[in-house]
PDB file of N, CA and C in Angstrom:
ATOM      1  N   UNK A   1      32.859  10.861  -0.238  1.00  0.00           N
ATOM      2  CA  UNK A   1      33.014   9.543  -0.799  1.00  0.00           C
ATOM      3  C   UNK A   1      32.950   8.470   0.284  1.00  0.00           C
ATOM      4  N   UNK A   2      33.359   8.533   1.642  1.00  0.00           N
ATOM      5  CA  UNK A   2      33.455   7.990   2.253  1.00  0.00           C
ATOM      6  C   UNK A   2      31.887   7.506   2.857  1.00  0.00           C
ATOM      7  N   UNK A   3      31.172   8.532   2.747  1.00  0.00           N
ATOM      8  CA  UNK A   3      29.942   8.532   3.239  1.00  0.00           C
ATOM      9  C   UNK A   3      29.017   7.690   2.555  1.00  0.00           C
ATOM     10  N   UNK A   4      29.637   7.565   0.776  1.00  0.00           N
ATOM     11  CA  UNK A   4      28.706   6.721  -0.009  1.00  0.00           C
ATOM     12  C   UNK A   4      28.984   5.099   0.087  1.00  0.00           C
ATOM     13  N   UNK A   5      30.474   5.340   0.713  1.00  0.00           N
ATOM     14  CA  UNK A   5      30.765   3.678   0.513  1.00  0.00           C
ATOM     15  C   UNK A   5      30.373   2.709   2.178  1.00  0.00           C
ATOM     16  N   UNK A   6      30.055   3.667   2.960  1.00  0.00           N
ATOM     17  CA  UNK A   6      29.825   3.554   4.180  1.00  0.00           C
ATOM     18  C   UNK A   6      28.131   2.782   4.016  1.00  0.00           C
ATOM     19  N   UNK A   7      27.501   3.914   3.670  1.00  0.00           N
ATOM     20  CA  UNK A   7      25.655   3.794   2.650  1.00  0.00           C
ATOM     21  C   UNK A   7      26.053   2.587   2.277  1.00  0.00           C
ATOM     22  N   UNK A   8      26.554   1.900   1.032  1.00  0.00           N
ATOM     23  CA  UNK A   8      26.847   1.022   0.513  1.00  0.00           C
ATOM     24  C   UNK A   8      27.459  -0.560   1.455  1.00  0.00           C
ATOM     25  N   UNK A   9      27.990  -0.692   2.567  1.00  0.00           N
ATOM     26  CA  UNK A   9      28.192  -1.590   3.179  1.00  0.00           C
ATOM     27  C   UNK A   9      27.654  -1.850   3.617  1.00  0.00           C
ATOM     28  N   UNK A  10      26.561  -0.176   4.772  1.00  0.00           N
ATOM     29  CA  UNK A  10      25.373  -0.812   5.787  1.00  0.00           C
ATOM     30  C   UNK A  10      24.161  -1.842   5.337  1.00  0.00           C
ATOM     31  N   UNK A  11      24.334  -2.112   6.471  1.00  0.00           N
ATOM     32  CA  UNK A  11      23.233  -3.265   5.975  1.00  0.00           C
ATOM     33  C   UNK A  11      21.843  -2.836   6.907  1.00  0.00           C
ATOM     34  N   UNK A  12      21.784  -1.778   6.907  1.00  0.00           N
ATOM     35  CA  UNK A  12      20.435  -1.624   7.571  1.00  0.00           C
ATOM     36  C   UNK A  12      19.339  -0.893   6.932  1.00  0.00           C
ATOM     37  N   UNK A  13      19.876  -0.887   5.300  1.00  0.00           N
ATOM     38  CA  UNK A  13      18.798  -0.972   4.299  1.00  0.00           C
ATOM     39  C   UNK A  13      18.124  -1.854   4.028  1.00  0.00           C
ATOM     40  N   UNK A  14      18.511  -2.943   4.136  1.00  0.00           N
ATOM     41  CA  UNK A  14      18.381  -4.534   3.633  1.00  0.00           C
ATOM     42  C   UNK A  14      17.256  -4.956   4.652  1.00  0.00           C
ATOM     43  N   UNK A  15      17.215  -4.202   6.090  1.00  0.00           N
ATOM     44  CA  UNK A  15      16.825  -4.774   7.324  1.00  0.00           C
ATOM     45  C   UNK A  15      15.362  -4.346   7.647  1.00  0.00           C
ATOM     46  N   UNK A  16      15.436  -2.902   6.949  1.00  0.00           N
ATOM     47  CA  UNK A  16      14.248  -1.725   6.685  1.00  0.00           C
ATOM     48  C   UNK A  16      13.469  -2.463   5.496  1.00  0.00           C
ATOM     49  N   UNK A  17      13.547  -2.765   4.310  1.00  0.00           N
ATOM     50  CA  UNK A  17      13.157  -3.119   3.095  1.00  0.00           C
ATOM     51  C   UNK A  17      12.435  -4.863   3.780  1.00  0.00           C
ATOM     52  N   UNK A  18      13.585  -5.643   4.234  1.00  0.00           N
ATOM     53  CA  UNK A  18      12.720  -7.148   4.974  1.00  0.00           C
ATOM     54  C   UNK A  18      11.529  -7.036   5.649  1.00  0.00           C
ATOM     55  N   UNK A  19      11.523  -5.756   6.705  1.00  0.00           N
ATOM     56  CA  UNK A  19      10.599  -5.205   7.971  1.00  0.00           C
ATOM     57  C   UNK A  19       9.705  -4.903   7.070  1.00  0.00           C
ATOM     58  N   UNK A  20       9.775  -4.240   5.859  1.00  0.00           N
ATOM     59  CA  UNK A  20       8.443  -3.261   5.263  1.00  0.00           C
ATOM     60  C   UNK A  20       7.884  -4.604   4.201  1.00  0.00           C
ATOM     61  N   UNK A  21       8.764  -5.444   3.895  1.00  0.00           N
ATOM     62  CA  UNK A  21       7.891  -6.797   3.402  1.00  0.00           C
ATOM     63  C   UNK A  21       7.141  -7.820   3.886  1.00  0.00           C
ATOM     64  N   UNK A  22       7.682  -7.976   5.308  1.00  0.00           N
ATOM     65  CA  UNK A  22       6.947  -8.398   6.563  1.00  0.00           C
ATOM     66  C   UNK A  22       5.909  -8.020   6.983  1.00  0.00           C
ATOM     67  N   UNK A  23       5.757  -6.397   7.010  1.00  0.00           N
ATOM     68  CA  UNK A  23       4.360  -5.824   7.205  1.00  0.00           C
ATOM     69  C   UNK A  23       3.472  -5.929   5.927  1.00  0.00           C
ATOM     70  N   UNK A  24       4.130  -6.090   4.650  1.00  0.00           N
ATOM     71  CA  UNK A  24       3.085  -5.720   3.726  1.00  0.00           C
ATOM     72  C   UNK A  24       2.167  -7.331   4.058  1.00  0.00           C
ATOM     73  N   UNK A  25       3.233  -8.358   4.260  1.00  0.00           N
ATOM     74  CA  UNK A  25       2.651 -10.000   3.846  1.00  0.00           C
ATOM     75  C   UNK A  25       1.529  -9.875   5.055  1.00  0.00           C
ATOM     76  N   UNK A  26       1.936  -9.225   6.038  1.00  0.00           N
ATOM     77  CA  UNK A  26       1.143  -9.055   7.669  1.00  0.00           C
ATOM     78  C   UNK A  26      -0.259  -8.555   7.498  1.00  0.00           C
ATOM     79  N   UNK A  27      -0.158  -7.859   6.623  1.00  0.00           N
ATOM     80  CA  UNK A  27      -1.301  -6.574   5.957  1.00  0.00           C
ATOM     81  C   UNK A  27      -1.899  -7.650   5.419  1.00  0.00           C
ATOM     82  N   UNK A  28      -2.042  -7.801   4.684  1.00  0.00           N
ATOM     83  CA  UNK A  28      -2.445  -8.691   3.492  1.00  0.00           C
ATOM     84  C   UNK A  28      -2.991  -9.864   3.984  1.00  0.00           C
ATOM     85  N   UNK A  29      -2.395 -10.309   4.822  1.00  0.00           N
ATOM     86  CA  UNK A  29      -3.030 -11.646   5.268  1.00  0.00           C
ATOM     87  C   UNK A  29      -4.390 -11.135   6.280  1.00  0.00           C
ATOM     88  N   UNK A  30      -4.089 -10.482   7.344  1.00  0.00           N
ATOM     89  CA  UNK A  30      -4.902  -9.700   8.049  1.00  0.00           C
ATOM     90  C   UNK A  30      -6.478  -9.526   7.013  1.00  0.00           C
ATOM     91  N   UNK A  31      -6.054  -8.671   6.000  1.00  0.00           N
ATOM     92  CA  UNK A  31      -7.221  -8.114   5.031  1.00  0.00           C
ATOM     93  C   UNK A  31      -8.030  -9.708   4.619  1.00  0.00           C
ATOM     94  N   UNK A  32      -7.358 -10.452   4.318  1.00  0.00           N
ATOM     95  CA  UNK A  32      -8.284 -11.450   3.807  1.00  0.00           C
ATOM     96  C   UNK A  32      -8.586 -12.015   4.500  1.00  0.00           C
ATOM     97  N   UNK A  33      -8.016 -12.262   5.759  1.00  0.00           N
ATOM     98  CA  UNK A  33      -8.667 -12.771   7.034  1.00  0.00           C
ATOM     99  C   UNK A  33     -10.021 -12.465   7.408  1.00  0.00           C
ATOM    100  N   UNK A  34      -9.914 -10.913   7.707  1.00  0.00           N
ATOM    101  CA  UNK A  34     -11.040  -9.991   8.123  1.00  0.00           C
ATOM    102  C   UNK A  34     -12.171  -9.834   6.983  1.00  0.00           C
ATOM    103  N   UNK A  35     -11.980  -9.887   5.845  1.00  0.00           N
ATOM    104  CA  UNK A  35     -12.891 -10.015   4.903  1.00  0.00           C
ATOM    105  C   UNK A  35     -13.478 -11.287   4.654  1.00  0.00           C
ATOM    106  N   UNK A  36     -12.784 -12.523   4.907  1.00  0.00           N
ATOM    107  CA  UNK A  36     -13.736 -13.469   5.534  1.00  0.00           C
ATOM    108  C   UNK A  36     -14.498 -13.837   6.569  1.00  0.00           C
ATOM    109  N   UNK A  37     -13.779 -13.078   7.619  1.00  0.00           N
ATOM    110  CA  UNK A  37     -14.504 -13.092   9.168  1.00  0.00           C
ATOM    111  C   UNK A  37     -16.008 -12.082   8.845  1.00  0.00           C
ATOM    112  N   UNK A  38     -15.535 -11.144   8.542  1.00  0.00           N
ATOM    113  CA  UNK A  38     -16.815 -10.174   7.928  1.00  0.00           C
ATOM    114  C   UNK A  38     -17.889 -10.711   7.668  1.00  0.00           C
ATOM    115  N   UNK A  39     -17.886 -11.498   6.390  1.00  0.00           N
ATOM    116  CA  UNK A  39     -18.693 -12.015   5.349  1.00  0.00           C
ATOM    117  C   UNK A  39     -19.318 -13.203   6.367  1.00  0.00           C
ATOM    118  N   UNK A  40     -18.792 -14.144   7.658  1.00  0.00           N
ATOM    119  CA  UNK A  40     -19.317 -15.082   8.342  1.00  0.00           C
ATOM    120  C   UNK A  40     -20.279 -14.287   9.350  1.00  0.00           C
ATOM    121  N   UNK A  41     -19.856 -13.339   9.611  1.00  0.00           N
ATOM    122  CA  UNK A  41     -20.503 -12.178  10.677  1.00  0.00           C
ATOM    123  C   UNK A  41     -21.866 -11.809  10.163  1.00  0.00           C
ATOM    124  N   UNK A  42     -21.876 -11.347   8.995  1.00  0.00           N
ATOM    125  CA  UNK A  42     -23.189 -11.003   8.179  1.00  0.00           C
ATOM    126  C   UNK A  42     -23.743 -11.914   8.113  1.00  0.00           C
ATOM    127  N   UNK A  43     -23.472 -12.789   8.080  1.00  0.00           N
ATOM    128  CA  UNK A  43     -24.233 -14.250   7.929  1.00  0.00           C
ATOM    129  C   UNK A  43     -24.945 -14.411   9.120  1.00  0.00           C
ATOM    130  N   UNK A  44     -24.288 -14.729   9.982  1.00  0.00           N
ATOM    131  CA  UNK A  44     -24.863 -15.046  11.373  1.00  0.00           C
ATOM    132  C   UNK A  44     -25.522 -13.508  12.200  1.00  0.00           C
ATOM    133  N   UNK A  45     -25.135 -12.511  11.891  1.00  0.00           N
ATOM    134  CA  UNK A  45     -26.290 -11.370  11.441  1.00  0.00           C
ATOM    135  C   UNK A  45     -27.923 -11.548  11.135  1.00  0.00           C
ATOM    136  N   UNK A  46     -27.594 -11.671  10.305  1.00  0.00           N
ATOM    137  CA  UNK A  46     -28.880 -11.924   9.154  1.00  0.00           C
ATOM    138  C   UNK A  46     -29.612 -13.643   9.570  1.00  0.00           C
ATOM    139  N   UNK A  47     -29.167 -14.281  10.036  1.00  0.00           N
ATOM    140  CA  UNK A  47     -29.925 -15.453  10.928  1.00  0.00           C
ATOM    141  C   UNK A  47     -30.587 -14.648  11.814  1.00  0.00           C
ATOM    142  N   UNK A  48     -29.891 -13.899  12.842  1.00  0.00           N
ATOM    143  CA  UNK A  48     -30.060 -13.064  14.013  1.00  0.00           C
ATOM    144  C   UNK A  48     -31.636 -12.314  13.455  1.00  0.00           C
ATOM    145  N   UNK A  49     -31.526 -12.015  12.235  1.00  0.00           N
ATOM    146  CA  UNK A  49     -32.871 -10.848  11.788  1.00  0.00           C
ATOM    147  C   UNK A  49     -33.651 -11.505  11.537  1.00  0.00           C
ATOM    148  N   UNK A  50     -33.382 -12.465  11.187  1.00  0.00           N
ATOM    149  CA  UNK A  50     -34.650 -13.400  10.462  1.00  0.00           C
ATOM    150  C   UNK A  50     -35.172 -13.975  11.638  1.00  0.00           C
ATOM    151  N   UNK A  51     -35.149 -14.578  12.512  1.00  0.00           N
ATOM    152  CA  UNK A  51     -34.966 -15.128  13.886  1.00  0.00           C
ATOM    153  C   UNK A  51     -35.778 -14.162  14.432  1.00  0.00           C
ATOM    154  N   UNK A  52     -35.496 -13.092  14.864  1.00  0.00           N
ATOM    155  CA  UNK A  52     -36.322 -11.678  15.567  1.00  0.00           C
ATOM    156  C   UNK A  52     -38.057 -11.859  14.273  1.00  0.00           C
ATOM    157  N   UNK A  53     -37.351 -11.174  12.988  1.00  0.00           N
ATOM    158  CA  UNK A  53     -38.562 -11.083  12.399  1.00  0.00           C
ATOM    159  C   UNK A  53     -39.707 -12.320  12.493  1.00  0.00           C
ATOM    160  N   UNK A  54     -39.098 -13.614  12.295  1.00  0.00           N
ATOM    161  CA  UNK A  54     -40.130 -14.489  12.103  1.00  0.00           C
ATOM    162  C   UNK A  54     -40.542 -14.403  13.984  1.00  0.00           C
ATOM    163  N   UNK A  55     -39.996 -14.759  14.857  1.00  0.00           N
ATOM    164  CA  UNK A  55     -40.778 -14.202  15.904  1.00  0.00           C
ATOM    165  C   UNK A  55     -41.280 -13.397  16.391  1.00  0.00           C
ATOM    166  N   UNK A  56     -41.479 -11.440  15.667  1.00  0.00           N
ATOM    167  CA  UNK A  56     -42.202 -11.028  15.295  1.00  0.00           C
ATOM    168  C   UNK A  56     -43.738 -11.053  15.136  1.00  0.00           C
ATOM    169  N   UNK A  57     -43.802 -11.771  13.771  1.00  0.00           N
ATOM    170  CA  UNK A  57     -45.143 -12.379  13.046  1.00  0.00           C
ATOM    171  C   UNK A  57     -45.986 -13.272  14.084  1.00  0.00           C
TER     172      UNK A  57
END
């Protein structure tokens, strides 16, 4: 019993659960970051090809 009410006071559930919401918001922001950086990359990619090809011809 002592052990459950001990569980029950710590607060370093509370501290674990903040940390793992911190990473999810961290995650998340990251992903849409990089999926826009991506999508500018291909872009300026694909200038890059067109650029080669038409000097190419």
């Amino acid at each position: 019993m002592d052990k459950l009410r001990c569980l029950v006071r710590s607060r370093d559930g509370a501290t674990v659960v903040e940390y793992g919401l911190l990473a999810a918001l961290i995650s998340v922001g990251l992903l849409v970051g990089l999926q826009n950086f991506s999508e500018a990359l291909l872009g300026v990619f694909n200038i890059i090809v067109d650029a080669i090809e038409t000097a190419w011809v």
